[in-house]
N, C-alpha and C. Protein backbone atom coordinates (compact mmCIF):
# COMPACT_ATOMS: atom_id res chain seq x y z
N UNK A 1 -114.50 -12.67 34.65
CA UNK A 1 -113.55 -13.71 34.36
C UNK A 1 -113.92 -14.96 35.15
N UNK A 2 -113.76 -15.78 34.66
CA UNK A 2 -114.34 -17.43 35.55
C UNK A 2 -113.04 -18.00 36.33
N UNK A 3 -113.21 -18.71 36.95
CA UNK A 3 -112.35 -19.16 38.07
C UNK A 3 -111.50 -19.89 37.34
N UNK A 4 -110.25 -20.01 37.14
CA UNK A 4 -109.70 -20.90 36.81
C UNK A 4 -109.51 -22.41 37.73
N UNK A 5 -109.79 -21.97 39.08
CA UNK A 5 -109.81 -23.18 39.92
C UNK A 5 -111.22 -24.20 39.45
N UNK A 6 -112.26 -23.44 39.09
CA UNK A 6 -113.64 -24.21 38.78
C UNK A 6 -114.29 -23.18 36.79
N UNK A 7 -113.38 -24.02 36.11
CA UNK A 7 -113.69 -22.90 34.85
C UNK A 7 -114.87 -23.77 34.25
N UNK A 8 -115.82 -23.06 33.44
CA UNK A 8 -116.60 -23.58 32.49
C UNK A 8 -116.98 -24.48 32.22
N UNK A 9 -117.75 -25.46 32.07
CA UNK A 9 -118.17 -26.62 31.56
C UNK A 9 -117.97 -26.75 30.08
N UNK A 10 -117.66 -27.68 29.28
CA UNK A 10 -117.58 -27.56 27.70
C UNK A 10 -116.40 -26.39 27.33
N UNK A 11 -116.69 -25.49 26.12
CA UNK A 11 -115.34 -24.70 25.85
C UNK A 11 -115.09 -23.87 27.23
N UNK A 12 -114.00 -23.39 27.65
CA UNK A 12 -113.24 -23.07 28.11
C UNK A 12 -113.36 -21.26 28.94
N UNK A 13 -113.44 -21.27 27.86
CA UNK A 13 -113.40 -19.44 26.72
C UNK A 13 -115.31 -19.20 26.46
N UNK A 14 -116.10 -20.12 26.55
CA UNK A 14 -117.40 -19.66 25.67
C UNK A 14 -117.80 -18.58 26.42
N UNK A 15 -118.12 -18.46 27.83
CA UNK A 15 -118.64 -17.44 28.70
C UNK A 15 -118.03 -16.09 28.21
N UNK A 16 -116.71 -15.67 27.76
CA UNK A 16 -116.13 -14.63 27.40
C UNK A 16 -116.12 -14.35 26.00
N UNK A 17 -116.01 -14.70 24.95
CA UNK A 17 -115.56 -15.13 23.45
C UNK A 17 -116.69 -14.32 22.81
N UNK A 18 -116.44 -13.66 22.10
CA UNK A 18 -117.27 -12.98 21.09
C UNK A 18 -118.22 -14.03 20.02
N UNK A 19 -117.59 -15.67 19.70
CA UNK A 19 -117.90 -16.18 18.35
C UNK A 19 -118.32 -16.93 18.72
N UNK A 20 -118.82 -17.16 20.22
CA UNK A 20 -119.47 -18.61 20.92
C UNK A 20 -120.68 -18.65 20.57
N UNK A 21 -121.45 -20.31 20.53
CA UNK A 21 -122.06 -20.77 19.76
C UNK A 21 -123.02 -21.51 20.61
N UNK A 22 -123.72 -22.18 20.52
CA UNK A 22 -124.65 -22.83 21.70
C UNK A 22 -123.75 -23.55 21.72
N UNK A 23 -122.92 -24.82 21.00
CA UNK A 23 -122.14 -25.35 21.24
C UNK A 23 -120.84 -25.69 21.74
N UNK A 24 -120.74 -24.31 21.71
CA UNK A 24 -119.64 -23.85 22.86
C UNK A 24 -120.01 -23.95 24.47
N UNK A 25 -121.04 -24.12 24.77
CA UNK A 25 -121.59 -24.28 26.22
C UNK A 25 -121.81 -25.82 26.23
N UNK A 26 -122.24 -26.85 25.17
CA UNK A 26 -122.44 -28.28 25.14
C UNK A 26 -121.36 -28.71 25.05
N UNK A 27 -120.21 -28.61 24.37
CA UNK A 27 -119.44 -30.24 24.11
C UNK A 27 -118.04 -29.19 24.45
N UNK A 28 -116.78 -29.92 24.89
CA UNK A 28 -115.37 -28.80 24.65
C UNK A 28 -114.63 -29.51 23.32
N UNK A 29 -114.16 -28.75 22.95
CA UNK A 29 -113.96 -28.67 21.85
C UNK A 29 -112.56 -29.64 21.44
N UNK A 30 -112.16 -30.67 20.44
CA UNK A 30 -111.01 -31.79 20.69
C UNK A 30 -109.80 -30.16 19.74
N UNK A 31 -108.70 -30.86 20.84
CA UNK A 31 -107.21 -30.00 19.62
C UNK A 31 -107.63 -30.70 18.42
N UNK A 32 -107.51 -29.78 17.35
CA UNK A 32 -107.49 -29.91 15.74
C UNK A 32 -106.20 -29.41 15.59
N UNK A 33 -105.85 -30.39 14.35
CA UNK A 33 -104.35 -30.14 13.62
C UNK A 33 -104.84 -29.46 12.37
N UNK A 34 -104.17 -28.42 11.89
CA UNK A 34 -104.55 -28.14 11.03
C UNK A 34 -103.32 -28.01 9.44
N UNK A 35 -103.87 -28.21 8.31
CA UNK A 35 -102.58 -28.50 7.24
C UNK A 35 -101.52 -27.25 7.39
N UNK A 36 -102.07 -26.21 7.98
CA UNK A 36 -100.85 -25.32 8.11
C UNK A 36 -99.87 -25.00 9.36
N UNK A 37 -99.95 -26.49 10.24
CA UNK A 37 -99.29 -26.79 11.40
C UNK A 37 -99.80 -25.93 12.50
N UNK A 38 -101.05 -25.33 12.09
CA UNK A 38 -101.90 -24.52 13.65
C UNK A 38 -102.45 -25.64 14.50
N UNK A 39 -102.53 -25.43 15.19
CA UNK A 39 -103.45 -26.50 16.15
C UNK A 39 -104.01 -25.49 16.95
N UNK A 40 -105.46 -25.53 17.03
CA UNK A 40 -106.80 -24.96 18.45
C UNK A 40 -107.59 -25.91 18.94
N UNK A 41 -108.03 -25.51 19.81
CA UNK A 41 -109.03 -26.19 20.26
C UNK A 41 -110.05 -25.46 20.49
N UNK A 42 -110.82 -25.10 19.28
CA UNK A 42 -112.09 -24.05 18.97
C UNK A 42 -113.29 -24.83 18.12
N UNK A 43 -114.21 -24.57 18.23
CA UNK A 43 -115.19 -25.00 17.39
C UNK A 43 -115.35 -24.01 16.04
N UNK A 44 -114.53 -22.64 16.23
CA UNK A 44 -114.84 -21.82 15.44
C UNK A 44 -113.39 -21.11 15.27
N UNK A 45 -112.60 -21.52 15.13
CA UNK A 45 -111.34 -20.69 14.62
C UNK A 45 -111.51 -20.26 13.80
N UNK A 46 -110.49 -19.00 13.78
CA UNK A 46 -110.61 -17.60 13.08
C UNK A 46 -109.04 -17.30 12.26
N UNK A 47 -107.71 -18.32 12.51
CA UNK A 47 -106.81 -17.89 11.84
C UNK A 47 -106.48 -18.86 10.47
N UNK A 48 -107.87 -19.98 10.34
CA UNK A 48 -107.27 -20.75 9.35
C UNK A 48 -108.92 -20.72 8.47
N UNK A 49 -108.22 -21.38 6.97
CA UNK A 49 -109.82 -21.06 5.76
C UNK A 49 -110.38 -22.33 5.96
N UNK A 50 -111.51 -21.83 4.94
CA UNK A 50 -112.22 -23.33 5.22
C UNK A 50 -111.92 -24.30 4.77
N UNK A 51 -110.89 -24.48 3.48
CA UNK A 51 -110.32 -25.12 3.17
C UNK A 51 -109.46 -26.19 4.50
N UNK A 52 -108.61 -25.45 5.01
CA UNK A 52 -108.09 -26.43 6.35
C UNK A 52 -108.54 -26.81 6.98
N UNK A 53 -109.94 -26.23 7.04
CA UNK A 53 -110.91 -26.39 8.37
C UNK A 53 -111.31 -27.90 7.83
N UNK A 54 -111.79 -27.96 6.35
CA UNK A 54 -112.17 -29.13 5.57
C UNK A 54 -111.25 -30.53 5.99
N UNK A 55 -109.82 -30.26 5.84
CA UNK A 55 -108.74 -31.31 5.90
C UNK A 55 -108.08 -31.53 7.66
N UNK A 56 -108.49 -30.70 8.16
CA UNK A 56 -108.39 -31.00 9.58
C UNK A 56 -108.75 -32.57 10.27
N UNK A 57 -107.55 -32.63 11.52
CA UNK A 57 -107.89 -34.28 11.67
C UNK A 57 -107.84 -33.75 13.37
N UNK A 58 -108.03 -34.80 14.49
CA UNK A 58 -108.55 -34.19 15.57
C UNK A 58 -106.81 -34.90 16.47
N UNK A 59 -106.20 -34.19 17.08
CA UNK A 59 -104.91 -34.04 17.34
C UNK A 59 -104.64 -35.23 18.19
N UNK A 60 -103.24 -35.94 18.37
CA UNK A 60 -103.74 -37.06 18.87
C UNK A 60 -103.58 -37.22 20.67
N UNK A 61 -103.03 -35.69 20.87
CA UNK A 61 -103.14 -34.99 22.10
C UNK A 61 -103.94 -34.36 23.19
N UNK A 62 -105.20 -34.54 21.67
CA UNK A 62 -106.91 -33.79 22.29
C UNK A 62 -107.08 -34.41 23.52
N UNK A 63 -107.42 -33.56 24.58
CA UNK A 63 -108.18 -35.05 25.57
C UNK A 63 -109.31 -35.34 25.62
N UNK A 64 -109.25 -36.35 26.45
CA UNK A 64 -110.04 -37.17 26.46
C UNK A 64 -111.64 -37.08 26.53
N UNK A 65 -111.67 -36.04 27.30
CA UNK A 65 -112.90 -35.45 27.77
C UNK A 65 -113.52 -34.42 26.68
N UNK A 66 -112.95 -33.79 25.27
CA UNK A 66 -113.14 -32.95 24.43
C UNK A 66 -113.90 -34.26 23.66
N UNK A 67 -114.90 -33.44 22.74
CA UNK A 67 -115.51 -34.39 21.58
C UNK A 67 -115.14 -34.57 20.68
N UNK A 68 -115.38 -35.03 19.40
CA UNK A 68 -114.70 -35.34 18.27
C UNK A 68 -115.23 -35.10 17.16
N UNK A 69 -116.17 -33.99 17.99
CA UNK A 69 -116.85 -32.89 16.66
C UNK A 69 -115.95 -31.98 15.88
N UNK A 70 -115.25 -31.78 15.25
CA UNK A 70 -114.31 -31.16 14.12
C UNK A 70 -115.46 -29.63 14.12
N UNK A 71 -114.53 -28.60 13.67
CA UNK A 71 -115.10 -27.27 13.17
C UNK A 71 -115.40 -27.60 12.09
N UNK A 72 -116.74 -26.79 11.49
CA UNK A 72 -117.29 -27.48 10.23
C UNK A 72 -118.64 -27.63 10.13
N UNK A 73 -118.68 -28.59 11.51
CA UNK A 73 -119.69 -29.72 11.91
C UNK A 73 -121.12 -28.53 11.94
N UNK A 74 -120.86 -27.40 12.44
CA UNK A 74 -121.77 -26.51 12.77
C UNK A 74 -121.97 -24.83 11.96
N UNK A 75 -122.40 -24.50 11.04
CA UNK A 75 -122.16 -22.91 10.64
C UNK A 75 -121.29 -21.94 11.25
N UNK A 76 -120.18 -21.43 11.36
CA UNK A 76 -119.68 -20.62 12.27
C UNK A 76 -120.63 -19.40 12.90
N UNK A 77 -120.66 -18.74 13.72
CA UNK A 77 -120.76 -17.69 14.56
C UNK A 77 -121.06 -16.59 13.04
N UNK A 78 -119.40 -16.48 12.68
CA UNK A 78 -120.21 -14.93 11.50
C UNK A 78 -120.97 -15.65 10.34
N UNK A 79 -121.07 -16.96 10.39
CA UNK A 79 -122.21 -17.16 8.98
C UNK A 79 -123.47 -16.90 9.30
N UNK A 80 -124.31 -17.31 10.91
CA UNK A 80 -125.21 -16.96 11.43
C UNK A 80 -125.65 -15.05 11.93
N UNK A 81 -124.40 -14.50 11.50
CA UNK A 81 -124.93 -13.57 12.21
C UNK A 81 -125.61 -11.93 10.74
C-alpha cells in the first residue's frame, strides 16, 4: 500500500489497480462527468460504456494538477490485453 502522506505520482491507484496503463504512471487523471451523473477520475473506468465515455466532459472540479486527457484518448487496459 503507498503512503498516503507521500502517494504516487500521476494516478493515484496505478501502483495497485489491476487496469493500469503506462499512462497511469504519466499524467493523473482530470474528474470526468459522465451522461449518467458518474463522475471518476480514471483513465480507464469500468462502470460506464463507451458510449459515455464518448460524451464525457472533464468536471469543472478536476484539479488543477490532473490533465485534460479524457478516457478514450488511449485503448483501455482489456482492449490491449
Amino acid at each position: 500500500m503507498p503512503s498516503p502522506v507521500d502517494p504516487p505520482s500521476a494516478c493515484r491507484f496505478h501502483t495497485r489497480c489491476p487496469w493500469a496503463t503506462e499512462i497511469c504512471s504519466e499524467e493523473e487523471p482530470p474528474l470526468a462527468e459522465y451522461s449518467s451523473g458518474q463522475a471518476a477520475a480514471c483513465h480507464h473506468p469500468r462502470n460506464v460504456d463507451q458510449g459515455q465515455i464518448s460524451r464525457t466532459e472533464v468536471a469543472p472540479d478536476s484539479p488543477e494538477s490532473a490533465s485534460e486527457r479524457l478516457p478514450g484518448a488511449e485503448p483501455t487496459a482489456a482492449a490491449t490485453r
